[in-house]
C-alpha atoms as a PDB file:
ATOM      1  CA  UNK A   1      25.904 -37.054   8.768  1.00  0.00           C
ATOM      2  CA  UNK A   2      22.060 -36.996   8.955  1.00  0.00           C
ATOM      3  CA  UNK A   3      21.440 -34.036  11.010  1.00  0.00           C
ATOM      4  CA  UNK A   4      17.662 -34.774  10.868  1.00  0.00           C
ATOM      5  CA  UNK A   5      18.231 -37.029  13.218  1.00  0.00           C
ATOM      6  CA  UNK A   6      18.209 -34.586  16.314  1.00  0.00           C
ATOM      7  CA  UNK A   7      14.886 -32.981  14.989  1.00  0.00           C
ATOM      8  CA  UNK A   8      12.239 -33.647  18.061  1.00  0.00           C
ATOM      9  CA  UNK A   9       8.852 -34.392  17.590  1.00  0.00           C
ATOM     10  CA  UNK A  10       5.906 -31.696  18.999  1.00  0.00           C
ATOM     11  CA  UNK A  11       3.387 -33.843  20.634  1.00  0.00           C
ATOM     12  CA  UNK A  12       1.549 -30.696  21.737  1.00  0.00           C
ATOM     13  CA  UNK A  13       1.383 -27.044  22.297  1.00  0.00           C
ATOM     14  CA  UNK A  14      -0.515 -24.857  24.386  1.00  0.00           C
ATOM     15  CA  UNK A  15      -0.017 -20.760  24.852  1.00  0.00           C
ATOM     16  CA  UNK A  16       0.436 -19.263  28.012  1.00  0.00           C
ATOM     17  CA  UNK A  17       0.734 -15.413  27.356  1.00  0.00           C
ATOM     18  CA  UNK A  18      -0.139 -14.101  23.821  1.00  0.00           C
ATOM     19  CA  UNK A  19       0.461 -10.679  23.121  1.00  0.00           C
ATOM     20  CA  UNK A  20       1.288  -8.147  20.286  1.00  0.00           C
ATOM     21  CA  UNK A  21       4.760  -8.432  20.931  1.00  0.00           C
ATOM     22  CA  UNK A  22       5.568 -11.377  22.373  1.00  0.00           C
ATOM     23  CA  UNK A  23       3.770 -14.760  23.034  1.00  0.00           C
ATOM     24  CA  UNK A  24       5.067 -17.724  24.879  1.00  0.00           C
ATOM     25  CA  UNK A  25       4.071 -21.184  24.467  1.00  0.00           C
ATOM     26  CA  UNK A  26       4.660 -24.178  25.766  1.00  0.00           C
ATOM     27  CA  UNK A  27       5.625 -27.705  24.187  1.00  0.00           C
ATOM     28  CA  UNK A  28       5.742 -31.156  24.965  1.00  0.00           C
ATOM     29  CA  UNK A  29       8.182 -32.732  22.412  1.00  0.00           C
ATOM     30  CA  UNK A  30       9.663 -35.781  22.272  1.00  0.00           C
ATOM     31  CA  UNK A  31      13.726 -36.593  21.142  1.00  0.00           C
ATOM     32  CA  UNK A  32      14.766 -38.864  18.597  1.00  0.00           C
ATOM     33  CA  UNK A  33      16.001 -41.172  21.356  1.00  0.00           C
ATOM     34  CA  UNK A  34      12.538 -41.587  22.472  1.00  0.00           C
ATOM     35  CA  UNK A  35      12.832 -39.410  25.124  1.00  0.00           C
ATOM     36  CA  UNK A  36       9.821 -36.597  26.306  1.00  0.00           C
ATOM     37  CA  UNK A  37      10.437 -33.053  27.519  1.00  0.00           C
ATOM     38  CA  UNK A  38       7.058 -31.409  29.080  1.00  0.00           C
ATOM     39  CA  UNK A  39       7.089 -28.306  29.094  1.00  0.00           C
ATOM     40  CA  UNK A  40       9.959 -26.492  26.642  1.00  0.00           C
ATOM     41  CA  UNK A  41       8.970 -23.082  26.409  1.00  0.00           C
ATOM     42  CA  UNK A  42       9.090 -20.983  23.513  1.00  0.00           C
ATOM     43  CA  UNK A  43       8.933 -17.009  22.655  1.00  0.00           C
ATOM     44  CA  UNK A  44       6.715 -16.392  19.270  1.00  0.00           C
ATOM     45  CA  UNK A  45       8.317 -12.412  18.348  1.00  0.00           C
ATOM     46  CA  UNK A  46       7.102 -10.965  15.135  1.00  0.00           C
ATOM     47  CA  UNK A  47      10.260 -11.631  12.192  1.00  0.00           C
ATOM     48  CA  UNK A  48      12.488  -8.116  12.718  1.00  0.00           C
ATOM     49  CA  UNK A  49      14.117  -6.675  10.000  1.00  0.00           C
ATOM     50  CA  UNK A  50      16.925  -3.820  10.091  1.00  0.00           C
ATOM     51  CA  UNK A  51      20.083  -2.402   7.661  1.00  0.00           C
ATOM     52  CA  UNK A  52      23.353  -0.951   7.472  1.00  0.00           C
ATOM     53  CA  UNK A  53      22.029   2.338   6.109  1.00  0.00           C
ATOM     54  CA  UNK A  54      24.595   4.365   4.026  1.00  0.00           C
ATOM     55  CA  UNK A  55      23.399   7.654   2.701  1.00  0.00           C
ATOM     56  CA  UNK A  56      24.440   9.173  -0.495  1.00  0.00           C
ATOM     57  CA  UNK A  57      27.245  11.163   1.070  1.00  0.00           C
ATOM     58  CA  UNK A  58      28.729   7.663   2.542  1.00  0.00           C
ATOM     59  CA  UNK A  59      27.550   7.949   6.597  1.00  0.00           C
ATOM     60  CA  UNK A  60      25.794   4.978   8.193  1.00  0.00           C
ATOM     61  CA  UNK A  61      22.838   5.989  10.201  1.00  0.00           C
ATOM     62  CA  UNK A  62      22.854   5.068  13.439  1.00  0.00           C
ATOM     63  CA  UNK A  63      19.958   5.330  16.089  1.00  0.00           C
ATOM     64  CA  UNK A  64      20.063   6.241  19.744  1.00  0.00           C
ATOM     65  CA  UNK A  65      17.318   4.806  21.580  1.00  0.00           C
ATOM     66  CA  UNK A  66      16.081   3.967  25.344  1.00  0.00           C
ATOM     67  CA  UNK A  67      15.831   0.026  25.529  1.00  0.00           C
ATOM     68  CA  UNK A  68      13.696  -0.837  28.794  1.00  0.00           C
ATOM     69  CA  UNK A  69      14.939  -4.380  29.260  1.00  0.00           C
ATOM     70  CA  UNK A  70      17.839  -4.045  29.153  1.00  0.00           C
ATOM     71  CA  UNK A  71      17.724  -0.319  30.869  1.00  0.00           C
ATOM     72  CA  UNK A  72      20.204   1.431  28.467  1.00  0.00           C
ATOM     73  CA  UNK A  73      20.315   3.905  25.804  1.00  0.00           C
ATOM     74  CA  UNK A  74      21.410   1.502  23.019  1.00  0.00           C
ATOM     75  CA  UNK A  75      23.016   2.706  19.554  1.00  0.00           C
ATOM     76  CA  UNK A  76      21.942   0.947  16.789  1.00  0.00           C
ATOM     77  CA  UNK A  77      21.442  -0.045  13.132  1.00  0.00           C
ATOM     78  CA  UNK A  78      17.401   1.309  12.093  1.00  0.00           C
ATOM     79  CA  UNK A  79      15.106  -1.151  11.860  1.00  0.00           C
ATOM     80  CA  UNK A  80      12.077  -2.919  13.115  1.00  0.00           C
ATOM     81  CA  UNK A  81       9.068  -5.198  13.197  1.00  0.00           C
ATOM     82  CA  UNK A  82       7.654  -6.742  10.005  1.00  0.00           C
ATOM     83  CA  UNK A  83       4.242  -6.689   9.478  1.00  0.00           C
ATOM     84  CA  UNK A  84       1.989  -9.311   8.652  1.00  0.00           C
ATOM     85  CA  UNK A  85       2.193 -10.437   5.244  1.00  0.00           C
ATOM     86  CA  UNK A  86       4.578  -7.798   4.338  1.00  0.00           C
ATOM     87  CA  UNK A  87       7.756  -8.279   2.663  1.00  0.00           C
ATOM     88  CA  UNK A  88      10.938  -7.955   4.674  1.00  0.00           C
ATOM     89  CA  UNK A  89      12.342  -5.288   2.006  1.00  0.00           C
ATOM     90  CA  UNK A  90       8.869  -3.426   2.453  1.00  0.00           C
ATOM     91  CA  UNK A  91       8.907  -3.077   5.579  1.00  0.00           C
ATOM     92  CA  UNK A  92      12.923  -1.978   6.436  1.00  0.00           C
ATOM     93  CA  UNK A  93      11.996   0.961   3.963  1.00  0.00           C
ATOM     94  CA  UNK A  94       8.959   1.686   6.203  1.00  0.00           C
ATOM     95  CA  UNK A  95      11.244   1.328   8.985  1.00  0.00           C
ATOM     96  CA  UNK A  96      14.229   3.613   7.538  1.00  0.00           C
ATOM     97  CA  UNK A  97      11.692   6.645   6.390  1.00  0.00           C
ATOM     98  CA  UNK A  98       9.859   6.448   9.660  1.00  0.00           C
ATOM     99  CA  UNK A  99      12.616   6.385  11.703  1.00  0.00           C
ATOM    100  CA  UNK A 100      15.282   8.519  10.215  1.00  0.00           C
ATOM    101  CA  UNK A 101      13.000  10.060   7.428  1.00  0.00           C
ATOM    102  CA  UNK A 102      15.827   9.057   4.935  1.00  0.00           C
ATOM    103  CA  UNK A 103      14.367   7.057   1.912  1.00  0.00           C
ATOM    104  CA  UNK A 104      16.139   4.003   0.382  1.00  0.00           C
ATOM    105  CA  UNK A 105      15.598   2.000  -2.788  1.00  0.00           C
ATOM    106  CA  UNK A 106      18.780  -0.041  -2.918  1.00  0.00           C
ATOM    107  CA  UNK A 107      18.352  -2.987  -1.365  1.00  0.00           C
ATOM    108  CA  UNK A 108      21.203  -6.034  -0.417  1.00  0.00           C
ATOM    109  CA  UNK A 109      20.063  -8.568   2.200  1.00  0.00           C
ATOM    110  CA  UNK A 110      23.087  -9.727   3.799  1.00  0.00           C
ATOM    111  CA  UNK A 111      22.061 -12.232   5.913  1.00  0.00           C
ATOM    112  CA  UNK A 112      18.792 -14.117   7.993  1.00  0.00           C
ATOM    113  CA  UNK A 113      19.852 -15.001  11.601  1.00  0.00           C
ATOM    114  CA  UNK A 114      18.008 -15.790  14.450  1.00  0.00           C
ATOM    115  CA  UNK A 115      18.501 -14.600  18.126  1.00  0.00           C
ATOM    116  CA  UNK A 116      17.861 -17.279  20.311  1.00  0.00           C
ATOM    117  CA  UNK A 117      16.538 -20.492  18.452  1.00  0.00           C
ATOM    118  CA  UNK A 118      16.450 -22.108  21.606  1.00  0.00           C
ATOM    119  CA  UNK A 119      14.093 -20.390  23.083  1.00  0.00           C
ATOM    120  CA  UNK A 120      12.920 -17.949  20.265  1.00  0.00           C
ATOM    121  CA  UNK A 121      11.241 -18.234  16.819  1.00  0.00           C
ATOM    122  CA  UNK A 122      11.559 -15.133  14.867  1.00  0.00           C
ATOM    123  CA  UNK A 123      14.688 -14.327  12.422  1.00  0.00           C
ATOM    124  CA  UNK A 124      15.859 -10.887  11.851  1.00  0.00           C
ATOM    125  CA  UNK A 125      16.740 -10.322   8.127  1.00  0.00           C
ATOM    126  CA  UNK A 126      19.870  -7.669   7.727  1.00  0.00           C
ATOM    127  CA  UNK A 127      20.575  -5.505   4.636  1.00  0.00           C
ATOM    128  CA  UNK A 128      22.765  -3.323   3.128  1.00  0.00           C
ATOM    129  CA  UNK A 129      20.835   0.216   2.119  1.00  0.00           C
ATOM    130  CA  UNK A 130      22.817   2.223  -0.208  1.00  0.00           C
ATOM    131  CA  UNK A 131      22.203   5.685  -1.618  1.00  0.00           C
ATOM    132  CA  UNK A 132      19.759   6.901   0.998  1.00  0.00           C
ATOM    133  CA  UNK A 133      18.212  10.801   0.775  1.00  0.00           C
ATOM    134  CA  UNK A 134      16.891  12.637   3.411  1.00  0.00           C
ATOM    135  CA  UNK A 135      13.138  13.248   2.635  1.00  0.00           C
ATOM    136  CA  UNK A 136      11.327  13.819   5.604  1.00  0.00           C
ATOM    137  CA  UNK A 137      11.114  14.267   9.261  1.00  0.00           C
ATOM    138  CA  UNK A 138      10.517  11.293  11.681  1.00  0.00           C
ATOM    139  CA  UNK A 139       7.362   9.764  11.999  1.00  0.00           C
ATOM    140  CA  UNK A 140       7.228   7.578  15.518  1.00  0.00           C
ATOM    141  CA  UNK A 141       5.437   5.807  17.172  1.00  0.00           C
ATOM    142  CA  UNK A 142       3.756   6.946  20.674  1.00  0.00           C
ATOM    143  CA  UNK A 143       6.460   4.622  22.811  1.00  0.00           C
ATOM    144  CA  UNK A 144       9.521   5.527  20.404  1.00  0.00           C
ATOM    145  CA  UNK A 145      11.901   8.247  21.368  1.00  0.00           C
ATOM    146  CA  UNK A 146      14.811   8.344  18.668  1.00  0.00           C
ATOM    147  CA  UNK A 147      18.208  10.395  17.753  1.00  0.00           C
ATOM    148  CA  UNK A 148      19.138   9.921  14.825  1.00  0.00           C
ATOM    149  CA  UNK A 149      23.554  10.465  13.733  1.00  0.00           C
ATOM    150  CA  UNK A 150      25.922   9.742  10.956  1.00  0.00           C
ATOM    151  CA  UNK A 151      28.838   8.014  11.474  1.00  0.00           C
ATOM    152  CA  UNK A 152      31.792   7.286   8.562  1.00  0.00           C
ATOM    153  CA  UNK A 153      32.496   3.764   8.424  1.00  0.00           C
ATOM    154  CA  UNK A 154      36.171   4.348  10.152  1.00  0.00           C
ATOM    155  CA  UNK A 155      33.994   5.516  13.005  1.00  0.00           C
ATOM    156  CA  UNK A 156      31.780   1.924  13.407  1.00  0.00           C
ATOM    157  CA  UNK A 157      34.644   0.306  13.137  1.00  0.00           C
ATOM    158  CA  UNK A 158      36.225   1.939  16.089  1.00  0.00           C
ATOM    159  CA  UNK A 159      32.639   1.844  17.735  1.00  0.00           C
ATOM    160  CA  UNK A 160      32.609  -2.056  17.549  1.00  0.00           C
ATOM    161  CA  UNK A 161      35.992  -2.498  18.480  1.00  0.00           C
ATOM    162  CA  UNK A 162      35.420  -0.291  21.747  1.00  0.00           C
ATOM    163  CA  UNK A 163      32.401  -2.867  22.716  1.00  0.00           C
ATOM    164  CA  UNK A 164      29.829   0.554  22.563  1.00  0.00           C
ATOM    165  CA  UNK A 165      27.049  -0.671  20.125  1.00  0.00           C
ATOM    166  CA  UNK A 166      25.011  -3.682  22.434  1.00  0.00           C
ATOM    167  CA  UNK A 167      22.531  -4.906  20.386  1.00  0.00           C
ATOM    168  CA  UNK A 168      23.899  -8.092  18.867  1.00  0.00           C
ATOM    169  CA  UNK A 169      21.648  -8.935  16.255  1.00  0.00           C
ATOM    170  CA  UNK A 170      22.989  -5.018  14.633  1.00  0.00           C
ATOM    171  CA  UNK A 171      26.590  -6.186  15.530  1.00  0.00           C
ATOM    172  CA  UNK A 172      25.735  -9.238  13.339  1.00  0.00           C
ATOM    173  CA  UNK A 173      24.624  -6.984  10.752  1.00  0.00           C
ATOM    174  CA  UNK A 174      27.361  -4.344  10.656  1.00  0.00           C
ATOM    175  CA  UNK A 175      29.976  -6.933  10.062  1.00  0.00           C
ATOM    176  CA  UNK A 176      28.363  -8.543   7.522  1.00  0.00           C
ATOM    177  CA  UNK A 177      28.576  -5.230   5.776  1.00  0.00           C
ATOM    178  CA  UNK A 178      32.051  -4.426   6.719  1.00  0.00           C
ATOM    179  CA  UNK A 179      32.709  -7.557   4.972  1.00  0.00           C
ATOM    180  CA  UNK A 180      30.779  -6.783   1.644  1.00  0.00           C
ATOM    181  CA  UNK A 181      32.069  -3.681   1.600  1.00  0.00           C
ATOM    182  CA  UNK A 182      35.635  -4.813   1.775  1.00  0.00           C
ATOM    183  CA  UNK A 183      36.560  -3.101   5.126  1.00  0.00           C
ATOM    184  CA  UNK A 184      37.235  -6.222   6.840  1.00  0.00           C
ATOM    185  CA  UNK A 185      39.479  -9.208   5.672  1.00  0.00           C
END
């Protein structure tokens, strides 16, 4: 099958909000079957990166953190914007020390993945951090607000299972590395 076939064609573009993080543009495109859609709107996000972070006594970090949007504390895999022009393995161990204050130098990316490509652009890349030391405190950010906890891997399994970690894109990475680590068939 020739799957470039359902590629559309941008005729134009024009932004309507642009802002540090998030932007939202609009396109008028037109289908392979000739067809013209005004006005598809897309979200520009930064790319995100984040990890299944085992330290060097075998816990995963986890993060607890207010999420306005959505108006929950969410649990979570670290992670975090990357930075213009920096690489996505630079910037989740920018992420991890800031954020936890553990340092990482073992590196596995264990998958790209996108959100929403229908209506968003960015990919989030996950990795698997191995071997990570405890080196500092926190360093946040004025709007970030962040407890930090261990959990064996027994205990995210049991915490996917029971539906209690929301953000999808860190689901997406935990089983990824439940897989590579051979905890799930």
């Amino acid at each position: 099958m020739d799957y470039k076939n359902l590629t559309w064609k941008k005729l134009s573009s024009y932004y309507i909000h642009k802002g540090p993080w998030a932007t939202l543009r609009s396109d008028s495109c037109e289908m392979p079957t000739g067809h013209i859609v005004e006005d598809y709107y897309v979200l520009e996000y930064p790319n995100w990166v984040n990890a299944v972070a085992i330290t060097d006594d075998n816990k995963i970090l986890m993060v607890h953190q207010y999420r306005h949007a959505a108006g929950i504390v969410s649990l979570e895999i670290p992670g975090g914007v990357i930075e213009d022009g920096e690489h996505p393995e630079d910037a989740l161990r920018r992420e991890l020390l800031e954020e936890t204050g553990y340092l990482f130098d073992d590196f596995e990316l264990l998958c790209s993945v996108y959100a929403n490509p229908s209506t968003a652009n960015n990919q989030t890349f996950c990795y698997l951090a191995r071997a990570g030391k405890k080196v500092q405190e926190q360093v946040l950010d004025a709007q970030e607000e962040i407890i930090v906890q261990t959990f064996t891997i027994p205990e995210v399994k049991q915490l996917l299972a029971e539906n209690k970690i929301a953000q999808a894109l860190h689901c997406t990475g935990l089983f990824y590395a439940l897989m590579k680590l051979g905890e799930l068939p």
